[in-house]
PDB file of N, CA and C in Angstrom:
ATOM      1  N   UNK A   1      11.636  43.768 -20.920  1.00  0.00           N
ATOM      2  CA  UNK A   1      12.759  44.002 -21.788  1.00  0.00           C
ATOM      3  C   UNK A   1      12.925  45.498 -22.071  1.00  0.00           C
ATOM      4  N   UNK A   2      11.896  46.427 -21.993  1.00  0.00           N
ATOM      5  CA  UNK A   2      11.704  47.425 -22.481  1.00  0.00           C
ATOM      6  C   UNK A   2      12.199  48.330 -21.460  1.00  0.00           C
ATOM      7  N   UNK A   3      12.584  47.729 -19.703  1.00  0.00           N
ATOM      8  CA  UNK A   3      12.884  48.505 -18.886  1.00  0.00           C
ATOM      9  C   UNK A   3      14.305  48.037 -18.781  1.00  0.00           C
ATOM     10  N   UNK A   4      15.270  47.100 -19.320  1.00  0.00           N
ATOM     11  CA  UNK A   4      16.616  46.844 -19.337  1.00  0.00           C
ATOM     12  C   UNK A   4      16.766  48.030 -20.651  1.00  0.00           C
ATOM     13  N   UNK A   5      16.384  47.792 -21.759  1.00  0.00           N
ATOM     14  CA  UNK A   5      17.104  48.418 -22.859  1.00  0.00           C
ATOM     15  C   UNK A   5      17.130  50.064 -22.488  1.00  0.00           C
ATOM     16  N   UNK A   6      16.169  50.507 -22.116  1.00  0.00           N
ATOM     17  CA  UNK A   6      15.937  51.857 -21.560  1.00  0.00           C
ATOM     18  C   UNK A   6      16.872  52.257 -21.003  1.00  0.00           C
ATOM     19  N   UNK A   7      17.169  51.268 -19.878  1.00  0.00           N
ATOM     20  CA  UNK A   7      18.568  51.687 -18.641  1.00  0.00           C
ATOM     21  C   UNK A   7      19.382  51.704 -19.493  1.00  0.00           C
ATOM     22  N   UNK A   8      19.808  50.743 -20.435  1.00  0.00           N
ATOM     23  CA  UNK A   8      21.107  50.791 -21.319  1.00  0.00           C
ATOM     24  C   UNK A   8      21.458  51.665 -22.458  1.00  0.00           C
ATOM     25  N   UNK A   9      20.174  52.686 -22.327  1.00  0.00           N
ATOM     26  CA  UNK A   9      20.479  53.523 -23.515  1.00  0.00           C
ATOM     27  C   UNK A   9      20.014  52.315 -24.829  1.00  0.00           C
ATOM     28  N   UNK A  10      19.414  51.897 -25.362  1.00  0.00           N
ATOM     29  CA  UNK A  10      19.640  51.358 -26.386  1.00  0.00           C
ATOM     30  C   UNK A  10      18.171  50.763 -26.772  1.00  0.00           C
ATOM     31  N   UNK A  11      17.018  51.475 -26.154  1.00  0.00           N
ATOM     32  CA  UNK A  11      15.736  51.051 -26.556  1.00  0.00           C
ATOM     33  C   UNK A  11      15.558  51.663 -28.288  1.00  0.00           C
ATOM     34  N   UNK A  12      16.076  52.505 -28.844  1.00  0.00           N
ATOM     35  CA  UNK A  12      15.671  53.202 -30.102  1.00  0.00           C
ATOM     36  C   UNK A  12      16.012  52.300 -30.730  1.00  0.00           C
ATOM     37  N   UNK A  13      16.417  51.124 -30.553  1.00  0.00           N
ATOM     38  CA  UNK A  13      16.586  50.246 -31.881  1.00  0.00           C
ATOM     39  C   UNK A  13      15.391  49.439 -31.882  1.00  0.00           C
ATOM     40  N   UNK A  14      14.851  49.566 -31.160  1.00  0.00           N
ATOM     41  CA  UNK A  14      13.284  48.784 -31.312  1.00  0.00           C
ATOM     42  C   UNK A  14      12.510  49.570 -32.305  1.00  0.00           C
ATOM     43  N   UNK A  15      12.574  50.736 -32.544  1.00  0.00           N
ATOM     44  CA  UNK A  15      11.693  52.044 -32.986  1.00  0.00           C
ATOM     45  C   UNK A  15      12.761  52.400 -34.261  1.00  0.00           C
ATOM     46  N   UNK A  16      13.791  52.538 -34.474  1.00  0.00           N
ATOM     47  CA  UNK A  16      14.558  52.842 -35.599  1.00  0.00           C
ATOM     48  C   UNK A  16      15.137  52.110 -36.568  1.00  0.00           C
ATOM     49  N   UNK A  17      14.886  51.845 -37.346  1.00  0.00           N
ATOM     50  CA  UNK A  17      15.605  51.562 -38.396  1.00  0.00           C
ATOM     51  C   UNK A  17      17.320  51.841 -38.511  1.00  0.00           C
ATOM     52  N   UNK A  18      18.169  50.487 -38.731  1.00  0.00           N
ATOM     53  CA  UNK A  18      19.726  50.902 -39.100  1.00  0.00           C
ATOM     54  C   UNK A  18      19.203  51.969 -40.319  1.00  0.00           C
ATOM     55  N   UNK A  19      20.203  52.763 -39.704  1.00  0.00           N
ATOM     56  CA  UNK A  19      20.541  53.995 -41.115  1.00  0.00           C
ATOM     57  C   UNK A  19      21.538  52.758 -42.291  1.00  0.00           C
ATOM     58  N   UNK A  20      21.088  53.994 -43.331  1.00  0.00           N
ATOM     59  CA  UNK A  20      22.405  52.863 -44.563  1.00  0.00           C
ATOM     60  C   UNK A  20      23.546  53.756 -43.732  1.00  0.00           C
ATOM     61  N   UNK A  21      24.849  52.560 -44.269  1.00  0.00           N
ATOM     62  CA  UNK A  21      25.856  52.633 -44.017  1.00  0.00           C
ATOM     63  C   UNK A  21      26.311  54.186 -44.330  1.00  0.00           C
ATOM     64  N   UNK A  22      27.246  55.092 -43.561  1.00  0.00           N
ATOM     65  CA  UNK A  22      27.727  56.418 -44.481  1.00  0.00           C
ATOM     66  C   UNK A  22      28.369  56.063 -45.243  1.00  0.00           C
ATOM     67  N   UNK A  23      28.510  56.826 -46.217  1.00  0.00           N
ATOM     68  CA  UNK A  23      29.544  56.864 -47.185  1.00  0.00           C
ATOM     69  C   UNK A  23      31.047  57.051 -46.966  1.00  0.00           C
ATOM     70  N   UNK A  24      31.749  56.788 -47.840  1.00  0.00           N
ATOM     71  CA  UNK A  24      33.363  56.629 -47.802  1.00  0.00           C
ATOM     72  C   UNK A  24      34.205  58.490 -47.615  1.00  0.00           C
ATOM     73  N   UNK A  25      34.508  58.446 -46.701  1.00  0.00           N
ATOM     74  CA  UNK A  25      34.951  59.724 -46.179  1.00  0.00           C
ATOM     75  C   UNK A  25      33.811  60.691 -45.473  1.00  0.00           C
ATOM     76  N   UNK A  26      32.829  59.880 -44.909  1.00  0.00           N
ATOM     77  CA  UNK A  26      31.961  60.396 -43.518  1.00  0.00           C
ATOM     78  C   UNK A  26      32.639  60.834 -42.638  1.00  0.00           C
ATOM     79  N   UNK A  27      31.671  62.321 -41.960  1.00  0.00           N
ATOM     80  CA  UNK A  27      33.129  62.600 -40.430  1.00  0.00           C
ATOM     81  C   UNK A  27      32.804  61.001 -39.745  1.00  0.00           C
ATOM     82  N   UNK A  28      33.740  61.508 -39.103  1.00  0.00           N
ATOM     83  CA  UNK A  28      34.099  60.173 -37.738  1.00  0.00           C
ATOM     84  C   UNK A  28      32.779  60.341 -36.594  1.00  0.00           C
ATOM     85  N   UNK A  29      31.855  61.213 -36.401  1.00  0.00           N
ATOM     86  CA  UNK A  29      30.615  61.507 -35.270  1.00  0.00           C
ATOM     87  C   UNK A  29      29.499  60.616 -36.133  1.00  0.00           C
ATOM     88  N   UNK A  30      29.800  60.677 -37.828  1.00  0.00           N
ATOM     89  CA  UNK A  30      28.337  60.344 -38.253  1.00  0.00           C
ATOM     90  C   UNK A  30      28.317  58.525 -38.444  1.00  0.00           C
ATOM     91  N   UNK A  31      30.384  58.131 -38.868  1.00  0.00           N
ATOM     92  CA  UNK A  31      30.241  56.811 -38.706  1.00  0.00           C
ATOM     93  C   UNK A  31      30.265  56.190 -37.382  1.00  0.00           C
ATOM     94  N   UNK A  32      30.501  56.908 -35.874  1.00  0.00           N
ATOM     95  CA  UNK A  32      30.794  56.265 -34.768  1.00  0.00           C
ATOM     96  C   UNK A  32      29.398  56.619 -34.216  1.00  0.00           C
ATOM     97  N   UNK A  33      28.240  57.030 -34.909  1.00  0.00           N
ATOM     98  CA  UNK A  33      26.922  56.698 -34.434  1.00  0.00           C
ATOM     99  C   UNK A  33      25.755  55.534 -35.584  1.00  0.00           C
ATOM    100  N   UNK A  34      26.674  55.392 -36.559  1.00  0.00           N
ATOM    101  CA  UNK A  34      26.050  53.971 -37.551  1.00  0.00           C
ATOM    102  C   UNK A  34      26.599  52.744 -36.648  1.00  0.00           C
ATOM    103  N   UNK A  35      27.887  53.374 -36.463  1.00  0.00           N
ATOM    104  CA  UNK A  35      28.341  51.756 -35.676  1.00  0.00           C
ATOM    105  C   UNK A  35      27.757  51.673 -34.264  1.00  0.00           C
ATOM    106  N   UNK A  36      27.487  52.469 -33.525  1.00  0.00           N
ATOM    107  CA  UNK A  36      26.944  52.373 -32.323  1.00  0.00           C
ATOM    108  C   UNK A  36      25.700  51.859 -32.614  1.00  0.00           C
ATOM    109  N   UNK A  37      24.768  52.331 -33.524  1.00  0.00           N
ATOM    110  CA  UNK A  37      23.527  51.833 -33.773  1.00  0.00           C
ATOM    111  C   UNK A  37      23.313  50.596 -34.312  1.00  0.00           C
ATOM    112  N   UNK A  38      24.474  50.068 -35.280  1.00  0.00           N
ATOM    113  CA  UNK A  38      24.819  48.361 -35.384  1.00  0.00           C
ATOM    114  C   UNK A  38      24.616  47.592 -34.451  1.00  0.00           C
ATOM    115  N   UNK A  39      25.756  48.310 -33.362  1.00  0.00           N
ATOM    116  CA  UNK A  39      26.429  47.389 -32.692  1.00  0.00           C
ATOM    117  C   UNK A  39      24.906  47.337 -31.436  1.00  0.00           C
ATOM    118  N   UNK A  40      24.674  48.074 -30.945  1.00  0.00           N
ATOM    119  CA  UNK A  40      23.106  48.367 -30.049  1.00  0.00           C
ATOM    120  C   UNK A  40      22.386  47.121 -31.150  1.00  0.00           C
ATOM    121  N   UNK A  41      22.278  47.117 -32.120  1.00  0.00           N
ATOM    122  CA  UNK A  41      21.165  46.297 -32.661  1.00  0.00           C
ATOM    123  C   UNK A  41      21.496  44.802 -32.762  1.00  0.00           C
ATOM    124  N   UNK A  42      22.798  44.673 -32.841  1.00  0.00           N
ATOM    125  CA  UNK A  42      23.161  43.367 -32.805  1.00  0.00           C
ATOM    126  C   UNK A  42      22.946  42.744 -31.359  1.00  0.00           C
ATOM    127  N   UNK A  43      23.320  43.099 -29.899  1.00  0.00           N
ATOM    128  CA  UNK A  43      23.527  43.025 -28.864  1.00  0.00           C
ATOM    129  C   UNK A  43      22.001  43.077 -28.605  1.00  0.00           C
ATOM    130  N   UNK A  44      20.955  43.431 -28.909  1.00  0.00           N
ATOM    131  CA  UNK A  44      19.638  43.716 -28.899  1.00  0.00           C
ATOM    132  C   UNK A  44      19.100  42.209 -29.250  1.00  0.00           C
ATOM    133  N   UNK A  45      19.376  42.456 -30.705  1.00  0.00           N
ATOM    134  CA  UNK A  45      19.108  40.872 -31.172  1.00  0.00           C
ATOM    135  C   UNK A  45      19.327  38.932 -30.949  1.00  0.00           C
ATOM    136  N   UNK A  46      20.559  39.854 -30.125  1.00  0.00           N
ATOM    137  CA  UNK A  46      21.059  38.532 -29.487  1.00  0.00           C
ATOM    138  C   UNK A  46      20.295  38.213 -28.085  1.00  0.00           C
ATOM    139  N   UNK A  47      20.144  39.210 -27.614  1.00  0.00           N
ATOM    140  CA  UNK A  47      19.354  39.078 -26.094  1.00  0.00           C
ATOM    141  C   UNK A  47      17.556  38.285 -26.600  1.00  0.00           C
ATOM    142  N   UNK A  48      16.795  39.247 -27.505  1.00  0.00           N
ATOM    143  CA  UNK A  48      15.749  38.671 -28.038  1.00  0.00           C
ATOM    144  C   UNK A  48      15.626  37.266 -28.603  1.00  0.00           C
ATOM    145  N   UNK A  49      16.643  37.126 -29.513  1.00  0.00           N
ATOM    146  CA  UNK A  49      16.948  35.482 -30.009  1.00  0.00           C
ATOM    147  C   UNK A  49      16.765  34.394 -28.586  1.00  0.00           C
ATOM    148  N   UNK A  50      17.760  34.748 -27.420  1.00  0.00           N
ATOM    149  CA  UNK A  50      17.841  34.179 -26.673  1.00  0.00           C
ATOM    150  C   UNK A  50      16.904  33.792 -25.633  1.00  0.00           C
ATOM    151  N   UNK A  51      15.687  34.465 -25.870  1.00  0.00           N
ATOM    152  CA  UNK A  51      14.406  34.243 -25.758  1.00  0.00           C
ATOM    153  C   UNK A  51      13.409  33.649 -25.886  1.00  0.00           C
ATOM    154  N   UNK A  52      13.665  33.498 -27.226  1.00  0.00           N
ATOM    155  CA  UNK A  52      12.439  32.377 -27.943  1.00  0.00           C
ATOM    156  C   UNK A  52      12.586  30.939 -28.345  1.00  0.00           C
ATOM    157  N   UNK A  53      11.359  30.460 -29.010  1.00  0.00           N
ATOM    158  CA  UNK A  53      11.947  29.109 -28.857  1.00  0.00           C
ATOM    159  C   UNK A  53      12.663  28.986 -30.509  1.00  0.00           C
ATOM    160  N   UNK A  54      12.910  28.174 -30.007  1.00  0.00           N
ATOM    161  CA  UNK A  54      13.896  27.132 -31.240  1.00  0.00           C
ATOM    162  C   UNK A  54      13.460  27.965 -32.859  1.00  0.00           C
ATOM    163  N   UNK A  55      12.251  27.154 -32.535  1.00  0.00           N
ATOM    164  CA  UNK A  55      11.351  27.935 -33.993  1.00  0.00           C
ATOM    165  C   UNK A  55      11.582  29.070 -34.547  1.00  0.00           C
ATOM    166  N   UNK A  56      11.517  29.878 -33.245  1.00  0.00           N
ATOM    167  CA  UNK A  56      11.218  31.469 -33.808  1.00  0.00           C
ATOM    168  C   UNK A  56      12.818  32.158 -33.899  1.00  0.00           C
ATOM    169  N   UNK A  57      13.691  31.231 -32.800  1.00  0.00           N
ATOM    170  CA  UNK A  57      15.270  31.487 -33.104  1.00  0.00           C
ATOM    171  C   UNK A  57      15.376  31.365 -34.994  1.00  0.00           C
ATOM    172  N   UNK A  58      15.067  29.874 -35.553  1.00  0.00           N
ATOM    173  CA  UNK A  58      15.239  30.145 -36.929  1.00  0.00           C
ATOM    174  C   UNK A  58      14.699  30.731 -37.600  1.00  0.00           C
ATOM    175  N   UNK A  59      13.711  31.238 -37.309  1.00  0.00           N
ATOM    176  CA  UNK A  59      12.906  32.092 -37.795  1.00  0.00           C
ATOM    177  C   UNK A  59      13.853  33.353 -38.152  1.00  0.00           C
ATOM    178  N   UNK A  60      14.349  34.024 -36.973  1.00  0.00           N
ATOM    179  CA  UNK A  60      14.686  35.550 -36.874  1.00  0.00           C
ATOM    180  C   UNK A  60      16.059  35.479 -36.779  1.00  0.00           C
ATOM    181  N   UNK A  61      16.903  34.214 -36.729  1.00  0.00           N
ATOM    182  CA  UNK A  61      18.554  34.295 -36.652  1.00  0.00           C
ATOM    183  C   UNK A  61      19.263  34.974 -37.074  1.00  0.00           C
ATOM    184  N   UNK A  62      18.552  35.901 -38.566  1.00  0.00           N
ATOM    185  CA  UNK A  62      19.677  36.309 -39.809  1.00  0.00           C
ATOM    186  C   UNK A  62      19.241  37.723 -39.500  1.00  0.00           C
ATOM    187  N   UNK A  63      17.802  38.180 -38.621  1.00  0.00           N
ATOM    188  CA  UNK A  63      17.432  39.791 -38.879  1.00  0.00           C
ATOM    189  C   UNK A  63      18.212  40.110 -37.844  1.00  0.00           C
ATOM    190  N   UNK A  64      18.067  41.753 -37.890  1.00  0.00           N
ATOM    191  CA  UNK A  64      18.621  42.702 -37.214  1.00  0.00           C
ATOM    192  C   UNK A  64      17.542  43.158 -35.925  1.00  0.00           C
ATOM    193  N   UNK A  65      17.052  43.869 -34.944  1.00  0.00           N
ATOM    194  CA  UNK A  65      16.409  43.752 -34.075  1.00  0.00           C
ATOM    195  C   UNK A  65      14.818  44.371 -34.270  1.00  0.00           C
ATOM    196  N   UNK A  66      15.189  45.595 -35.567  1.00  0.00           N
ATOM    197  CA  UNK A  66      14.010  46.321 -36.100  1.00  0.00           C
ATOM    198  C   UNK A  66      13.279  45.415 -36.661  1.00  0.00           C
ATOM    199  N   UNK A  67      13.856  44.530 -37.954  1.00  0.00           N
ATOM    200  CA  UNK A  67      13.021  43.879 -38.828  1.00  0.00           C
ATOM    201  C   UNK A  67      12.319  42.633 -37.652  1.00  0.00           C
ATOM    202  N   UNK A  68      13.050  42.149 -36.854  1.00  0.00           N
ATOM    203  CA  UNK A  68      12.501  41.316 -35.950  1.00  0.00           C
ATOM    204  C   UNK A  68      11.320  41.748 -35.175  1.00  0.00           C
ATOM    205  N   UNK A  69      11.326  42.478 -34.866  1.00  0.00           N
ATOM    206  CA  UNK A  69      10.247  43.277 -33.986  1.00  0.00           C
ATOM    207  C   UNK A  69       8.997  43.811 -34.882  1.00  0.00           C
ATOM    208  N   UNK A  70       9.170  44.121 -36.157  1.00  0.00           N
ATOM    209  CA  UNK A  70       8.328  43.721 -37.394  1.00  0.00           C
ATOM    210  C   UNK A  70       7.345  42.495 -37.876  1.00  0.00           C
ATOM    211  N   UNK A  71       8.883  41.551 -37.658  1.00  0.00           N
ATOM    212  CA  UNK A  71       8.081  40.341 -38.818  1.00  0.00           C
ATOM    213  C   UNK A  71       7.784  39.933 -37.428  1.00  0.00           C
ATOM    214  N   UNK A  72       7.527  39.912 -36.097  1.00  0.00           N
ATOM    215  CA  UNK A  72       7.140  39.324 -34.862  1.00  0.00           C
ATOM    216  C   UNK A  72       5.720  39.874 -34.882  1.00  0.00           C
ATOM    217  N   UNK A  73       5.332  41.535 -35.086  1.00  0.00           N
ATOM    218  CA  UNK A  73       4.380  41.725 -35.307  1.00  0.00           C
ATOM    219  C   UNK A  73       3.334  41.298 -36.073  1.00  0.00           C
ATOM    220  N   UNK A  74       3.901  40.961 -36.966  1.00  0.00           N
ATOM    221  CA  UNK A  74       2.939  40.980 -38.269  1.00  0.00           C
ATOM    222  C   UNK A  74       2.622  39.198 -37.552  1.00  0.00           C
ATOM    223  N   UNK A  75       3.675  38.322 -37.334  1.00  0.00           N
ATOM    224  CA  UNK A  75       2.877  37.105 -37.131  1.00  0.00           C
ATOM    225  C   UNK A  75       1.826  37.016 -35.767  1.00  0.00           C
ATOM    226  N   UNK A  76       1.728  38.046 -34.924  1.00  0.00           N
ATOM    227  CA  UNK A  76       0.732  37.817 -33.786  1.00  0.00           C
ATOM    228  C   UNK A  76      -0.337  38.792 -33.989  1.00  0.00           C
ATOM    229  N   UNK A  77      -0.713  39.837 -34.663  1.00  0.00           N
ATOM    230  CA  UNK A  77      -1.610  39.938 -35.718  1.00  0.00           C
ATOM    231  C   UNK A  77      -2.456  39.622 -35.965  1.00  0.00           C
ATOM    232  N   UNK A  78      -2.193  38.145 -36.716  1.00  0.00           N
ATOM    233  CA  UNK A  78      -2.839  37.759 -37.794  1.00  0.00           C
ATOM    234  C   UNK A  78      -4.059  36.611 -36.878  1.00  0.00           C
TER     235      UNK A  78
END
C-alpha cells in the first residue's frame, strides 16, 4: 500500500495529521492544501476500509486515515 500511495503523491496522510480547518478569509494556497489533504485522506481511507474485514470496517468507518492507522496500531500492540 505504501508503494501505490507514494506513486500517488499522497503517502503523508499516513504520517500527518488533518490540519484544523483555516479560518474564514484564508488565502486560497492555504485552503486548497486543507482540502487536498481532506480529500487525500478520505480517498486513503476508503481504499484501507476496503481492505479489512467486516469487523474492523466498523470499527474504523467514521475515522479519517491518520486516526486509523493509530487506533490499528495501538490494537496489534497489545
Amino acid at each position: 500500500m505504501r508503494i501505490v500511495l507514494t506513486h500517488e503523491k499522497e503517502l503523508y496522510v499516513l504520517d500527518e495529521p488533518l490540519p484544523e480547518p483555516p479560518p474564514a478569509g484564508a488565502p486560497v494556497a492555504q485552503r486548497n492544501a486543507y482540502n487536498r489533504h481532506l480529500n487525500d485522506s478520505v480517498e486513503v481511507s476508503c481504499i484501507m476500509l476496503a481492505t479489512m474485514t467486516p469487523k474492523l470496517q466498523k470499527q474504523h468507518e467514521w475515522m479519517i486515515v491518520f486516526d486509523m492507522i493509530g487506533h490499528l496500531k495501538t490494537l496489534y500492540e497489545e
